[in-house]
Protein backbone atom coordinates (compact mmCIF):
# COMPACT_ATOMS: atom_id res chain seq x y z
CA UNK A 1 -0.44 35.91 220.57
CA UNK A 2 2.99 34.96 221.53
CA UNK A 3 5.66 37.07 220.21
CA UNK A 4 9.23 36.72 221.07
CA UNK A 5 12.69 38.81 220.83
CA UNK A 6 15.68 36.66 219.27
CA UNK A 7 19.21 37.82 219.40
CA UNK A 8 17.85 41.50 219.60
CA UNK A 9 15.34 41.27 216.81
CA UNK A 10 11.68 42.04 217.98
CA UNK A 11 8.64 41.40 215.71
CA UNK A 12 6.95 44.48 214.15
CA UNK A 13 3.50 43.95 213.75
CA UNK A 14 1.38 46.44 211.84
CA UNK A 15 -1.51 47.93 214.16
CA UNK A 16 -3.95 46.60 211.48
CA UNK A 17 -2.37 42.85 211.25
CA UNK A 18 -4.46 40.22 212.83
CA UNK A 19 -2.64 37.84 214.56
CA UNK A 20 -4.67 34.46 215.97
CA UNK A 21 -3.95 34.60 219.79
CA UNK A 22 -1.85 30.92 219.50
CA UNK A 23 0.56 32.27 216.16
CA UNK A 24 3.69 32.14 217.31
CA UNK A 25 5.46 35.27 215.85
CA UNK A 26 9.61 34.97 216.69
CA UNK A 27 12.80 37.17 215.74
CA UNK A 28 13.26 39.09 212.63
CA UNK A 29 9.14 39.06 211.58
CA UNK A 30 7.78 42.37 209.62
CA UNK A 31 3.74 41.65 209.27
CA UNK A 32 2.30 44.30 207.35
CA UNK A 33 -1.01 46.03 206.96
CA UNK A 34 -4.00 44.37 206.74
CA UNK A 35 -2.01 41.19 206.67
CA UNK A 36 -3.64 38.11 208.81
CA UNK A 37 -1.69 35.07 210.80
CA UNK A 38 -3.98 32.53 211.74
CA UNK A 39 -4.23 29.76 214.84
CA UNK A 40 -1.21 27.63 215.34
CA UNK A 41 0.57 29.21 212.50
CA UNK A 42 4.25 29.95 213.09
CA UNK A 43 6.71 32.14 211.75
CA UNK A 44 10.43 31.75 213.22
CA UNK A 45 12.83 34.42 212.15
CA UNK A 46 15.63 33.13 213.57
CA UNK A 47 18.48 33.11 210.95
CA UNK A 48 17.18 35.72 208.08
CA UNK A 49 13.99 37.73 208.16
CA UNK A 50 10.83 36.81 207.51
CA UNK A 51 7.98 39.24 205.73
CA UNK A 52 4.44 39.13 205.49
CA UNK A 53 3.43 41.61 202.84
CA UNK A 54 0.26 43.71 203.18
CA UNK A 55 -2.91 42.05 202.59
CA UNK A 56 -1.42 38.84 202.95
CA UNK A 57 -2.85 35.81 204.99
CA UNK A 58 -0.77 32.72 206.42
CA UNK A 59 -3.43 30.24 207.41
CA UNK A 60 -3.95 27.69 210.80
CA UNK A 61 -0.95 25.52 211.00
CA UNK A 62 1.34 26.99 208.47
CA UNK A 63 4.76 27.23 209.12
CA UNK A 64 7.34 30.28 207.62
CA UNK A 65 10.86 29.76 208.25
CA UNK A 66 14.26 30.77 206.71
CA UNK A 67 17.90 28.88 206.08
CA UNK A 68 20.86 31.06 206.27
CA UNK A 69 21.37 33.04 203.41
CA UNK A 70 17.78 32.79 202.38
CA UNK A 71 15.08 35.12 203.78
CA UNK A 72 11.05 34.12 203.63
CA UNK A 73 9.64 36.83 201.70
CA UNK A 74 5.67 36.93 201.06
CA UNK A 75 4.61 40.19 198.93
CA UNK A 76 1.41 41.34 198.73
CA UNK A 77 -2.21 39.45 198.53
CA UNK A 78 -0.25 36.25 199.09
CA UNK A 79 -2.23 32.95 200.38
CA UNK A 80 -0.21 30.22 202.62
CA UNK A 81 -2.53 27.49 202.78
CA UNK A 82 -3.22 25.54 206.33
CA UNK A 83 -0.51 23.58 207.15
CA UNK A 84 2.07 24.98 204.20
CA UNK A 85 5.60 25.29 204.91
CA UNK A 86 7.46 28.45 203.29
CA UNK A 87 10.92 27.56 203.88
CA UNK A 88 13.37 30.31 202.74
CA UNK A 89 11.60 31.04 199.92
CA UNK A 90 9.95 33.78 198.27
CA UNK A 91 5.91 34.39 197.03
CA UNK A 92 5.16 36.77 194.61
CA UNK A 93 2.01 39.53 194.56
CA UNK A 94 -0.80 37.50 194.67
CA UNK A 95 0.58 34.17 194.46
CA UNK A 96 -0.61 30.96 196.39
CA UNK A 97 0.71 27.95 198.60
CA UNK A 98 -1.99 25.39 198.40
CA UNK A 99 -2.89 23.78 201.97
CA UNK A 100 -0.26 21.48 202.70
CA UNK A 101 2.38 22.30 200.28
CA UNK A 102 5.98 22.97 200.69
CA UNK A 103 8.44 25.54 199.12
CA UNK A 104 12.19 24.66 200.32
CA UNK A 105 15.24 27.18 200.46
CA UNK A 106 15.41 29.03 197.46
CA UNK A 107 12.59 28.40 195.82
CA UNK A 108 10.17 31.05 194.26
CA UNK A 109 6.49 31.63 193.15
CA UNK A 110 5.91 34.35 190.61
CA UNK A 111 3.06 37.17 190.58
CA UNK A 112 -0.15 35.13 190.80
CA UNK A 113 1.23 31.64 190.37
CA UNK A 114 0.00 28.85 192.16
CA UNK A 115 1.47 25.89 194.05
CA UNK A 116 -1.16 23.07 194.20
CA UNK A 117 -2.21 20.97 197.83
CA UNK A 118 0.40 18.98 198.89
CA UNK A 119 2.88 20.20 196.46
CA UNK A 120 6.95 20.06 197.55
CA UNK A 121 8.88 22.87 195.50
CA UNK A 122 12.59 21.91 195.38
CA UNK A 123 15.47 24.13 196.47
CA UNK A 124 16.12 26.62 193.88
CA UNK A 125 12.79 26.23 192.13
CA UNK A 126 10.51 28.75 189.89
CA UNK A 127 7.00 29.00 189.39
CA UNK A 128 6.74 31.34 186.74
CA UNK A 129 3.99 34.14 187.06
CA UNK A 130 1.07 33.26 186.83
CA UNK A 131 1.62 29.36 186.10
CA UNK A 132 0.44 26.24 188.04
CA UNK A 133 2.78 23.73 189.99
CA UNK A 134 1.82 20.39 190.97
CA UNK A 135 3.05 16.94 192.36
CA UNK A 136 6.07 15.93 194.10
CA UNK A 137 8.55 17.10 193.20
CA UNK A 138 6.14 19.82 191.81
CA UNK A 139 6.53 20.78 188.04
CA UNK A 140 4.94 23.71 186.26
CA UNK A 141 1.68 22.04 184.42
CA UNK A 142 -0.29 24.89 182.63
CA UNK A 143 -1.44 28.75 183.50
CA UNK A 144 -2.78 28.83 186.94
CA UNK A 145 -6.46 28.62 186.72
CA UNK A 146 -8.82 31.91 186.17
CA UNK A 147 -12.52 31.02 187.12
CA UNK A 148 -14.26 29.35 189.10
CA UNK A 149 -12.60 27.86 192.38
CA UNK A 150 -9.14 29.88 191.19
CA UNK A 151 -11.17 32.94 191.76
CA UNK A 152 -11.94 31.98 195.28
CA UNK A 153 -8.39 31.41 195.86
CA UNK A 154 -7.02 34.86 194.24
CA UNK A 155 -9.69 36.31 196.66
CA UNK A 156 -8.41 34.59 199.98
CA UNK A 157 -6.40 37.49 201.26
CA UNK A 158 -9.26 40.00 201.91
CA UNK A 159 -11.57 37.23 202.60
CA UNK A 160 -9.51 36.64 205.88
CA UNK A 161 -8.75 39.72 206.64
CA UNK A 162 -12.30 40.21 206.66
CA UNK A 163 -12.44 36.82 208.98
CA UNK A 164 -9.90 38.82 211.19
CA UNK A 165 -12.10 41.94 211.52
CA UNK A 166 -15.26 40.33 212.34
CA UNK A 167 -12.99 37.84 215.07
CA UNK A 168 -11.79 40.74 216.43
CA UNK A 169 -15.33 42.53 216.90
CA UNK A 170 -17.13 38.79 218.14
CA UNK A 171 -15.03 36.12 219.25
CA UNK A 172 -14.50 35.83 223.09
CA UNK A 173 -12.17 33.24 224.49
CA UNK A 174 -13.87 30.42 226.53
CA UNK A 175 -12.01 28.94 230.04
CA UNK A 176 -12.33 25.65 231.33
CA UNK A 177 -14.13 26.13 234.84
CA UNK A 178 -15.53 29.40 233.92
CA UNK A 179 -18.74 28.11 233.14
CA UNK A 180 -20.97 25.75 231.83
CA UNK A 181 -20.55 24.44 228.45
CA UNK A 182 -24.69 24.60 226.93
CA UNK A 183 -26.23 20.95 226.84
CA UNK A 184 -26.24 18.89 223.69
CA UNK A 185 -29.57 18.54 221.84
């Protein structure tokens, strides 16, 4: 997992945070307990802080950055989608970016709202708690789902960390060269 030292600032990584070996972790980056960072994600605090709250998970391909004057704050049981940018902005407890989304300098998700797949938040923004944002520009539709595949969602955070656990007790990284790859059937 590639970490790196900006302008004096070193990550601090919590000995229970699982970080994917190709996250890119840079600069001013807190990850808290039990909080997960997943393949290809990165997280560049190179102009305000960034935080990953405990119990947290930024999915493969995410990206959390900040603009001057505006840290990237994600509390706790948050959910980044794959391929979400957090851009300055802040999540509240249990909140979620849906894959793909955006949330630009400024903007903010309340305690367990929701920003839907592909959503852009504009600068300034505010999902109230525990409401539902959609579209582009995204606009607060209705409360954030409770059953069903909102459930699943709400769940996310200790479902990777679980993911993380069970990677870090089975995976093993394969070379090229090293050996054979098994025949297809």
């Amino acid at each position: 997992m590639p970490r790196y030292a900006l302008d004096g600032h070193v990550p601090d990584i919590h000995p229970s945070a699982f970080l994917a070996p190709s996250a890119d972790i840079i600069g001013q980056v807190t990850v808290a307990a039990q909080a997960s960072v997943w393949y290809g994600a990165v997280l560049r605090g190179d102009l305000e802080a960034i935080t990953v709250g405990p119990g947290s998970n930024v999915q493969d391909g995410a990206v959390l950055h900040t603009d001057a004057g505006w840290p990237c704050t994600l509390m706790e049981r948050v959910t980044v989608g794959h391929r979400a940018v957090v851009h300055g902005a802040t999540c509240g407890p249990g909140s979620l970016v849906g894959m793909g989304a955006i949330m630009l300098s400024g903007s903010s998700l309340g305690a367990g709202a929701m920003l839907g797949a592909g959503a852009v938040l504009p600068e300034g923004a505010h999902v109230p708690d525990g409401m539902l944002a959609v579209g582009v520009p995204a606009r607060v539709v209705r409360p954030a789902p409770s059953g069903g595949n909102a459930q699943r969602y709400i769940h996310n955070a200790a479902r990777f960390r679980d993911g993380a656990r069970r990677l870090d007790d089975g995976a093993s990284e394969l070379t090229l060269g090293a050996a054979p790859l098994p025949e297809a059937q």
